[in-house]
N, C-alpha and C. Protein backbone atom coordinates (compact mmCIF):
# COMPACT_ATOMS: atom_id res chain seq x y z
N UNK A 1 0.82 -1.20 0.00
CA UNK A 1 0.00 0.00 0.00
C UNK A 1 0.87 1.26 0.00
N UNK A 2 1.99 1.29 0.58
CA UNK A 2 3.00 2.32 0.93
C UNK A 2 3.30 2.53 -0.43
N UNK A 3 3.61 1.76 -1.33
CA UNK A 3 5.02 1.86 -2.58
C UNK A 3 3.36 2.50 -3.45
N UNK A 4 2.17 1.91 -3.09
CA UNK A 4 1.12 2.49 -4.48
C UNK A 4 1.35 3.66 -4.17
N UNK A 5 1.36 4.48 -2.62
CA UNK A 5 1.00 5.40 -2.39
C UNK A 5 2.07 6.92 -3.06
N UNK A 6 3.28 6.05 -3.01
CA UNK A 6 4.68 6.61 -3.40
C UNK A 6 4.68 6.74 -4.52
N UNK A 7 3.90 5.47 -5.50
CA UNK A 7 3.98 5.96 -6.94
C UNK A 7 3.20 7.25 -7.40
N UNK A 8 1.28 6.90 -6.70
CA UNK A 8 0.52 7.86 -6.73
C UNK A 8 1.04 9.46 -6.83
N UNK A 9 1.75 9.80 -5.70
CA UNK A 9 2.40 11.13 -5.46
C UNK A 9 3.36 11.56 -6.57
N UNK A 10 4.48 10.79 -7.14
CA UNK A 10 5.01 10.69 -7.87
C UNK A 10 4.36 11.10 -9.16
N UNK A 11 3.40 10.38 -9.82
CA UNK A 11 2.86 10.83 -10.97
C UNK A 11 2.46 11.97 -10.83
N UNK A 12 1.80 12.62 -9.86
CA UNK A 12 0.74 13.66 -9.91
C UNK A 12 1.80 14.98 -9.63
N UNK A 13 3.33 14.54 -9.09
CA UNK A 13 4.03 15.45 -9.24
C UNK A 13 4.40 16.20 -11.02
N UNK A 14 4.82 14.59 -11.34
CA UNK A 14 5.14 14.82 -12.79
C UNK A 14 3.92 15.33 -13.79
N UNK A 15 2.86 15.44 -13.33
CA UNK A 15 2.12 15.71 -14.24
C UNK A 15 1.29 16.93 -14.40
N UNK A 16 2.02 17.62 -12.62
CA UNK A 16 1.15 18.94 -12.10
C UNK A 16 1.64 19.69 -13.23
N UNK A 17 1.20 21.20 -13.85
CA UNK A 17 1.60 22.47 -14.00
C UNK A 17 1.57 23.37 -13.17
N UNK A 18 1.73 24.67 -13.54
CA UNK A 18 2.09 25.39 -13.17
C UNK A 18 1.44 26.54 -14.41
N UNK A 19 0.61 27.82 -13.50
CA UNK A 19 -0.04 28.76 -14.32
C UNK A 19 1.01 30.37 -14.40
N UNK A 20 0.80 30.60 -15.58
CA UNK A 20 1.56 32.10 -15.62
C UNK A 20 0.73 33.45 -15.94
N UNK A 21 0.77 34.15 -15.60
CA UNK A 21 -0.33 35.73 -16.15
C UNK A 21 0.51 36.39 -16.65
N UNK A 22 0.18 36.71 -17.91
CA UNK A 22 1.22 37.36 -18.49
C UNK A 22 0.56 39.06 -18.14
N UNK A 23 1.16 40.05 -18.04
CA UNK A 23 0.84 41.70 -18.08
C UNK A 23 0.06 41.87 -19.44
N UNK A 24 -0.99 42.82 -19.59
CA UNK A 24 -1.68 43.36 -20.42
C UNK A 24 -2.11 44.82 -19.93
N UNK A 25 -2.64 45.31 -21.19
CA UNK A 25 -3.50 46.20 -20.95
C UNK A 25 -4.36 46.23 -22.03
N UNK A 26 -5.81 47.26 -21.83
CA UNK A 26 -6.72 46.66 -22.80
C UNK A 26 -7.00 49.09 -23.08
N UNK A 27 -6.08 49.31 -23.94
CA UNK A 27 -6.15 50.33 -23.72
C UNK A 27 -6.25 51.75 -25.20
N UNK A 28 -5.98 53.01 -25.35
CA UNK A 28 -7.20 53.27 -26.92
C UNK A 28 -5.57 54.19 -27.11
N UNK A 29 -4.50 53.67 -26.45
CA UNK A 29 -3.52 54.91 -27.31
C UNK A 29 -2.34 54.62 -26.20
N UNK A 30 -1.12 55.31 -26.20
CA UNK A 30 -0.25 55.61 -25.82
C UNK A 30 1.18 56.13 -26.16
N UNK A 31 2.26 55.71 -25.41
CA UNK A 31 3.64 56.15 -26.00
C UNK A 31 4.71 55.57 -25.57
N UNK A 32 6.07 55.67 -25.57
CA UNK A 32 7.03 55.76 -24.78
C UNK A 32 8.31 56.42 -24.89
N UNK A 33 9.11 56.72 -23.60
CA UNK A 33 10.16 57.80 -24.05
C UNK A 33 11.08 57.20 -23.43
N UNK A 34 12.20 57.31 -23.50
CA UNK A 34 13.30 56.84 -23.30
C UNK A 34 14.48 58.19 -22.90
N UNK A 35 15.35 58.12 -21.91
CA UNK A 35 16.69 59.08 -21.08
C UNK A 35 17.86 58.21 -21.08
N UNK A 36 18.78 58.19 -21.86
CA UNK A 36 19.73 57.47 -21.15
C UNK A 36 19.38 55.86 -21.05
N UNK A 37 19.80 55.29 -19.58
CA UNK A 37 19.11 53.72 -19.67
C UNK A 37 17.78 53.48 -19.13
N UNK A 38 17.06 54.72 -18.48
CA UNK A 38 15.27 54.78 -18.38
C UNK A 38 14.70 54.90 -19.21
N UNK A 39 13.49 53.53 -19.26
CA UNK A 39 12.50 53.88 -20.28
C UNK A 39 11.17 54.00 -19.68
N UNK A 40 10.15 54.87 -20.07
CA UNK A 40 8.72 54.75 -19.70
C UNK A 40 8.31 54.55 -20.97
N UNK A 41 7.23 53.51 -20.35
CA UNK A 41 6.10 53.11 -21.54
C UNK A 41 5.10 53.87 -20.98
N UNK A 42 3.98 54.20 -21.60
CA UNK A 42 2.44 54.54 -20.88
C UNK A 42 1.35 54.69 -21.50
N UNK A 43 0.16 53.80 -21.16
CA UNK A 43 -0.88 53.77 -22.26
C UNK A 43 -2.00 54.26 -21.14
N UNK A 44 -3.02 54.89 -22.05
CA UNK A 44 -4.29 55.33 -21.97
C UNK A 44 -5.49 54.85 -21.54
N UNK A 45 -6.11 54.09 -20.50
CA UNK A 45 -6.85 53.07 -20.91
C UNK A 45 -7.09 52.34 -19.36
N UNK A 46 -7.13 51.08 -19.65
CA UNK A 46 -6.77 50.07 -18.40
C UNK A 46 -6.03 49.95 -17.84
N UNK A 47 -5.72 48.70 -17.19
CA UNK A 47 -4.35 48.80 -16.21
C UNK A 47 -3.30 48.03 -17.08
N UNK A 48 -2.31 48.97 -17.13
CA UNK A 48 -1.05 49.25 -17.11
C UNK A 48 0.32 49.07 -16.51
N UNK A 49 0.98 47.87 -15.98
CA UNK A 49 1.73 47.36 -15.19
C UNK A 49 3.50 47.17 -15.79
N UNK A 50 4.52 47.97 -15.48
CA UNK A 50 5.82 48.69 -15.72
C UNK A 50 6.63 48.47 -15.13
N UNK A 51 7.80 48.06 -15.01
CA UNK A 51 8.86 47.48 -14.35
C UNK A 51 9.98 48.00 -14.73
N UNK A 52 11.01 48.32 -13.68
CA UNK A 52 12.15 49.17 -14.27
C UNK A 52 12.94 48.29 -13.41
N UNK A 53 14.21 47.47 -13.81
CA UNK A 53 15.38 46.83 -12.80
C UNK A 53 16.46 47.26 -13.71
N UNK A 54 17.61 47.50 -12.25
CA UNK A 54 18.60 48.11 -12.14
C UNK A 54 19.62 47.41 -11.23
N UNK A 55 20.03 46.12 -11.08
CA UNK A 55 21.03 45.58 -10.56
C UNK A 55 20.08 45.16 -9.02
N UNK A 56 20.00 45.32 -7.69
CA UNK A 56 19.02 45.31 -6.98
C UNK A 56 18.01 46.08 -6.94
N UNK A 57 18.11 47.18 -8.16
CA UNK A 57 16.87 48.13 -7.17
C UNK A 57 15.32 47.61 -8.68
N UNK A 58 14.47 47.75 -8.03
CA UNK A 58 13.06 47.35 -9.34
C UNK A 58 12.44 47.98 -8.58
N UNK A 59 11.74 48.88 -9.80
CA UNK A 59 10.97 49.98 -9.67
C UNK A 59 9.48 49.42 -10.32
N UNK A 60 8.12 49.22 -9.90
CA UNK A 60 7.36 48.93 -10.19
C UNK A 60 6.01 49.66 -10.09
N UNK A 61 5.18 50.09 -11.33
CA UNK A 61 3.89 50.60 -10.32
C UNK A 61 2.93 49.50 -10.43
N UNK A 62 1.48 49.73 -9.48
CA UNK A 62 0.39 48.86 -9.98
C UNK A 62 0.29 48.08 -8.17
């Protein structure tokens, strides 16, 4: 009963996934500008989610 139980777990490891959300926005316009090595994106609309990394530092809104 032990070794079914070991296999059981086993498969359901190998067979789990794993879900990802990718960023969107659902939005009627925008732009982006760029300084040096900063960039802003920015759209018009819905939500809008932006990430800036820099060695340790990440700059995020949302």
């Amino acid at each position: 009963m032990k070794t079914k139980l070991i296999y059981l777990i086993m498969c359901v490891g190998v067979c789990a996934q794993a879900q990802t959300i990718e960023k969107f926005s659902i939005d009627s316009g925008g732009s982006s500008t760029s300084t040096g090595s900063i960039q802003i994106l920015y759209t018009l609309g819905e939500v809008s989610v932006q990430e800036y990394s820099l060695g340790n530092l990440q700059v995020s809104e949302g």
